[in-house]
C-alpha atoms as a PDB file:
ATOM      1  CA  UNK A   1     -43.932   5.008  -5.526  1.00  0.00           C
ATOM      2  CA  UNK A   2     -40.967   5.920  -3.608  1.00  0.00           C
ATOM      3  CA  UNK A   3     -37.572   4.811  -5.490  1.00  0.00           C
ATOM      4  CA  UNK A   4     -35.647   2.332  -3.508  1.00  0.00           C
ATOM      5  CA  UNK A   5     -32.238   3.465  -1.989  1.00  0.00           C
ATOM      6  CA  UNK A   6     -29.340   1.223  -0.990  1.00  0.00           C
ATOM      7  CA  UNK A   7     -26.264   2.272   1.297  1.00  0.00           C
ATOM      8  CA  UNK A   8     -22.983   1.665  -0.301  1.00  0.00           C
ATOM      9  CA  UNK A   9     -19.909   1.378   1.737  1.00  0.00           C
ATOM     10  CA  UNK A  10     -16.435   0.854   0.004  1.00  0.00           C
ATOM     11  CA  UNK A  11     -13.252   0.935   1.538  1.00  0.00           C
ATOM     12  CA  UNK A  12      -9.354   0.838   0.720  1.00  0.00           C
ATOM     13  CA  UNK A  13      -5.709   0.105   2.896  1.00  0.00           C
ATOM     14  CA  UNK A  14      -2.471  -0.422   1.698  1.00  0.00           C
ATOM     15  CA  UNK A  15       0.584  -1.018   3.884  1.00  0.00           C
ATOM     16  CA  UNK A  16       3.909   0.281   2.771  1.00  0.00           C
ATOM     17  CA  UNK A  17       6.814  -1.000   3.943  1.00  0.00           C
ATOM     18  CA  UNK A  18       9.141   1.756   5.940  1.00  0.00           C
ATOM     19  CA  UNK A  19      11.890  -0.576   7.822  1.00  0.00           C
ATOM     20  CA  UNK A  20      13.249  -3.614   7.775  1.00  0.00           C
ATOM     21  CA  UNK A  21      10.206  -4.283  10.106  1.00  0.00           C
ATOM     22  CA  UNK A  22       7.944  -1.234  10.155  1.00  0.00           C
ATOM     23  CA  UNK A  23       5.116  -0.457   7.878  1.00  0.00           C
ATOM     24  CA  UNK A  24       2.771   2.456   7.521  1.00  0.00           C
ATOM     25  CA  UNK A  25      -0.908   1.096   7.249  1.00  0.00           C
ATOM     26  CA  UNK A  26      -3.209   3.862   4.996  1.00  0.00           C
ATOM     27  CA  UNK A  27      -7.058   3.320   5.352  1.00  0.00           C
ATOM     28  CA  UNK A  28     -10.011   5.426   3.295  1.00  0.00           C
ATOM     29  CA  UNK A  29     -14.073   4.275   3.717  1.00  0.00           C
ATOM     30  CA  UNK A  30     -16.670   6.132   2.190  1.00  0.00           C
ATOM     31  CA  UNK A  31     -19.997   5.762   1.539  1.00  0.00           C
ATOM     32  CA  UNK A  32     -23.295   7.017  -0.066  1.00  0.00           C
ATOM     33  CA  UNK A  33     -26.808   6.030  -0.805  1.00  0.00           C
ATOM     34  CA  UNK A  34     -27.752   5.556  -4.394  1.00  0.00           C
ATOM     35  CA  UNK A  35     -30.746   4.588  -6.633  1.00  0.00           C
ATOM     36  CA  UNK A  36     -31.077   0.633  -7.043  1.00  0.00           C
ATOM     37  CA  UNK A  37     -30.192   1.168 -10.759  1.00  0.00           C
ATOM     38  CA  UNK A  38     -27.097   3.404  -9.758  1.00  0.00           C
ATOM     39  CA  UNK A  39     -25.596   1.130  -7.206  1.00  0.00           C
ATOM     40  CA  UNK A  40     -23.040  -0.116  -9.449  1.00  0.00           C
ATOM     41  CA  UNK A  41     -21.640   3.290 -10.760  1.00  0.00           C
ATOM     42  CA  UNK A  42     -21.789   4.677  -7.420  1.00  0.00           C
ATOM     43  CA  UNK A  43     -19.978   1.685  -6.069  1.00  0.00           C
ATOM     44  CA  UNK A  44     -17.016   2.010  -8.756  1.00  0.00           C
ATOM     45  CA  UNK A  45     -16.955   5.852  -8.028  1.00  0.00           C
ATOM     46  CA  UNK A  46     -16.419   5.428  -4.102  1.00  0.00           C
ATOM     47  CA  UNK A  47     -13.630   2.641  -4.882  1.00  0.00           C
ATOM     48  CA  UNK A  48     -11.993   4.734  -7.115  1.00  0.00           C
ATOM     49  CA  UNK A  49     -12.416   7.722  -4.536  1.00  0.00           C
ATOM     50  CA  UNK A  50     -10.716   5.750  -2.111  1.00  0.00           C
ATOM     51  CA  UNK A  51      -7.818   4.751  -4.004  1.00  0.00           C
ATOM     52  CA  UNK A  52      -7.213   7.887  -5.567  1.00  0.00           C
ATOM     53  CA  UNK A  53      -7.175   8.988  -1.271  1.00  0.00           C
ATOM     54  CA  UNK A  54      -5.139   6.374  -0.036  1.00  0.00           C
ATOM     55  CA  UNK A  55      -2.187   7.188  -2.611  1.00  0.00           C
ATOM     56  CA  UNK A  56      -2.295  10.697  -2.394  1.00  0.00           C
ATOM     57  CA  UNK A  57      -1.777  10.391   1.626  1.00  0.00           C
ATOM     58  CA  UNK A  58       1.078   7.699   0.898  1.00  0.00           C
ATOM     59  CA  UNK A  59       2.816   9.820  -1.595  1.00  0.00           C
ATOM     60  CA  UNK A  60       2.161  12.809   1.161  1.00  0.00           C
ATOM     61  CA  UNK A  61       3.845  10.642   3.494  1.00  0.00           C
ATOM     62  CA  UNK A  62       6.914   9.446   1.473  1.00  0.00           C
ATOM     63  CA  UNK A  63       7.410  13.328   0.470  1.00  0.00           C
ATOM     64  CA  UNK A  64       7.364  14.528   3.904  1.00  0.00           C
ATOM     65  CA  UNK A  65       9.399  11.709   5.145  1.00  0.00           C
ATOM     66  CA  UNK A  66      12.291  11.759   2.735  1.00  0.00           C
ATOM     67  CA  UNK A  67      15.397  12.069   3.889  1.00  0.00           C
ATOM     68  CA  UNK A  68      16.468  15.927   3.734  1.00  0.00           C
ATOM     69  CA  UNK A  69      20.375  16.348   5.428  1.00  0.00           C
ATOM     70  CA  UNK A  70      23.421  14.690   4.093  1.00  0.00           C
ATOM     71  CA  UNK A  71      23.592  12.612   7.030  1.00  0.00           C
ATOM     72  CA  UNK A  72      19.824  11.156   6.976  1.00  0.00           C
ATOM     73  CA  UNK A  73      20.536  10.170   3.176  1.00  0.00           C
ATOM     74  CA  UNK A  74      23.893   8.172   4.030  1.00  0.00           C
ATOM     75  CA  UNK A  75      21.899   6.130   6.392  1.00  0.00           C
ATOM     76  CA  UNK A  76      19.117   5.513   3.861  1.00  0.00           C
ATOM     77  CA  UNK A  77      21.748   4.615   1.424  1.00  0.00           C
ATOM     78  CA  UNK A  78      23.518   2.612   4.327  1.00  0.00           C
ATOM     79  CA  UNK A  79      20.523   0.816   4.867  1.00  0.00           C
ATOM     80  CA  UNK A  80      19.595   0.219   1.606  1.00  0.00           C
ATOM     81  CA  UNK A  81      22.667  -1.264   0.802  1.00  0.00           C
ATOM     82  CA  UNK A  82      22.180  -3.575   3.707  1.00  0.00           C
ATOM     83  CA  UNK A  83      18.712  -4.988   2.910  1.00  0.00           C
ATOM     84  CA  UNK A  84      19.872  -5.224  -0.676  1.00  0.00           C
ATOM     85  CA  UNK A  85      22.555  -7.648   1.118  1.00  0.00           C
ATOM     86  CA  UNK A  86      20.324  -9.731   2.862  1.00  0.00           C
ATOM     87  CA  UNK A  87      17.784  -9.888   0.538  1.00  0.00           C
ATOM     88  CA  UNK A  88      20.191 -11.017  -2.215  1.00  0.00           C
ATOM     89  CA  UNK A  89      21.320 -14.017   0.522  1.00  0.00           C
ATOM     90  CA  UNK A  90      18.767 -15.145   1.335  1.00  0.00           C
ATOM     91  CA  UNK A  91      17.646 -15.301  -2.192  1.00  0.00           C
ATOM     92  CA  UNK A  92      20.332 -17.465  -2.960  1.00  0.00           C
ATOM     93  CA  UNK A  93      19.916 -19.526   0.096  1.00  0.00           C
ATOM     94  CA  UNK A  94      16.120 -20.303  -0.845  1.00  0.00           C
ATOM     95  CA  UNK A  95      17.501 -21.141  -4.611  1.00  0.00           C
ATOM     96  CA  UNK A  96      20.007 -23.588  -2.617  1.00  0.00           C
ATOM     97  CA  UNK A  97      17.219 -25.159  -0.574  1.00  0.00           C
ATOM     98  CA  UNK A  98      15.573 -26.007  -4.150  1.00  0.00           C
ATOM     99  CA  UNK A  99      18.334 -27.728  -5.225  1.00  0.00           C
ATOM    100  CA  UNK A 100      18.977 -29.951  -2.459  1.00  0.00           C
ATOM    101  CA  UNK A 101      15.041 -30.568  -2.755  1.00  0.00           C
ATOM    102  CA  UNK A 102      15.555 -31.718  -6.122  1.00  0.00           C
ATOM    103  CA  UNK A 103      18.358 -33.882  -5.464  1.00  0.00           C
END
Protein backbone atom coordinates (compact mmCIF):
# COMPACT_ATOMS: atom_id res chain seq x y z
CA UNK A 1 0.00 0.00 0.00
CA UNK A 2 1.07 3.25 -1.28
CA UNK A 3 1.71 5.89 1.71
CA UNK A 4 -0.59 8.79 1.50
CA UNK A 5 0.94 12.26 0.60
CA UNK A 6 -0.53 15.67 1.40
CA UNK A 7 0.57 19.13 -0.22
CA UNK A 8 1.54 21.67 2.28
CA UNK A 9 1.53 25.27 1.42
CA UNK A 10 2.67 27.93 4.05
CA UNK A 11 3.19 31.39 3.51
CA UNK A 12 4.53 34.69 5.29
CA UNK A 13 4.25 38.94 4.64
CA UNK A 14 5.14 41.58 6.75
CA UNK A 15 4.80 45.27 5.88
CA UNK A 16 7.32 47.69 7.19
CA UNK A 17 6.65 51.00 7.45
CA UNK A 18 9.15 53.37 5.18
CA UNK A 19 7.27 56.97 5.21
CA UNK A 20 4.97 58.73 6.85
CA UNK A 21 2.69 56.89 4.29
CA UNK A 22 4.73 54.29 2.41
CA UNK A 23 5.33 50.75 3.34
CA UNK A 24 7.35 47.96 1.85
CA UNK A 25 5.13 44.73 1.68
CA UNK A 26 7.66 41.33 1.91
CA UNK A 27 5.91 38.02 0.82
CA UNK A 28 7.59 34.21 0.98
CA UNK A 29 5.21 30.83 0.02
CA UNK A 30 6.60 27.58 -0.08
CA UNK A 31 5.49 24.36 -0.23
CA UNK A 32 6.16 20.54 -0.20
CA UNK A 33 4.47 17.22 -0.07
CA UNK A 34 4.95 15.16 3.01
CA UNK A 35 3.93 11.78 4.58
CA UNK A 36 0.43 12.02 6.48
CA UNK A 37 2.40 11.42 9.74
CA UNK A 38 5.00 14.22 8.75
CA UNK A 39 2.56 16.91 7.85
CA UNK A 40 2.96 18.67 10.99
CA UNK A 41 6.86 18.90 11.10
CA UNK A 42 6.95 19.71 7.57
CA UNK A 43 4.36 22.37 8.09
CA UNK A 44 6.43 24.08 11.08
CA UNK A 45 9.65 23.72 8.89
CA UNK A 46 8.13 25.69 5.77
CA UNK A 47 6.72 28.46 8.32
CA UNK A 48 9.83 28.80 9.84
CA UNK A 49 11.52 28.81 6.25
CA UNK A 50 9.46 31.58 5.39
CA UNK A 51 10.06 33.73 8.21
CA UNK A 52 13.56 33.19 8.45
CA UNK A 53 13.14 34.56 4.25
CA UNK A 54 11.00 37.33 4.78
CA UNK A 55 13.46 38.98 7.46
CA UNK A 56 16.50 38.34 5.81
CA UNK A 57 15.05 40.30 2.55
CA UNK A 58 13.73 43.13 5.04
CA UNK A 59 16.98 43.47 6.80
CA UNK A 60 18.54 43.33 3.00
CA UNK A 61 16.34 46.08 2.29
CA UNK A 62 16.85 48.39 5.35
CA UNK A 63 20.81 47.81 4.76
CA UNK A 64 20.73 48.78 1.25
CA UNK A 65 18.40 51.58 1.86
CA UNK A 66 20.11 53.37 4.70
CA UNK A 67 20.93 56.58 4.37
CA UNK A 68 24.76 56.83 3.21
CA UNK A 69 25.74 60.95 2.57
CA UNK A 70 25.61 63.56 5.22
CA UNK A 71 22.83 65.12 3.55
CA UNK A 72 20.42 61.90 3.21
CA UNK A 73 21.01 61.37 7.12
CA UNK A 74 19.94 65.11 8.07
CA UNK A 75 16.73 64.48 6.32
CA UNK A 76 16.19 61.13 8.06
CA UNK A 77 16.98 62.83 11.24
CA UNK A 78 14.75 65.84 9.99
CA UNK A 79 12.07 63.60 9.47
CA UNK A 80 12.34 61.69 12.33
CA UNK A 81 12.19 64.48 14.44
CA UNK A 82 9.02 65.47 12.72
CA UNK A 83 6.98 62.25 13.09
CA UNK A 84 8.30 62.08 16.63
CA UNK A 85 6.34 65.60 16.75
CA UNK A 86 3.23 64.54 15.50
CA UNK A 87 3.10 61.41 16.93
CA UNK A 88 3.72 62.84 20.43
CA UNK A 89 0.47 65.37 19.56
CA UNK A 90 -1.57 63.51 18.65
CA UNK A 91 -0.88 61.26 21.50
CA UNK A 92 -1.76 63.83 23.76
CA UNK A 93 -4.74 64.89 21.83
CA UNK A 94 -6.26 61.21 21.98
CA UNK A 95 -5.35 61.28 25.98
CA UNK A 96 -7.45 64.72 25.89
CA UNK A 97 -10.37 63.16 24.02
CA UNK A 98 -10.43 60.53 27.07
CA UNK A 99 -10.79 62.98 29.43
CA UNK A 100 -13.51 64.94 28.09
CA UNK A 101 -15.14 61.33 27.58
CA UNK A 102 -14.90 60.80 31.13
CA UNK A 103 -16.22 63.99 32.17
Amino acid sequence: MAKKTIEITRSYSQKIKIGEYLTADFFMSAKTEAAENEVEEKSKELDKLCQAEVKKSIEEYIEANKPKTPDQIAEVEKWNEHYKLISETEEIEREEEKVAENN
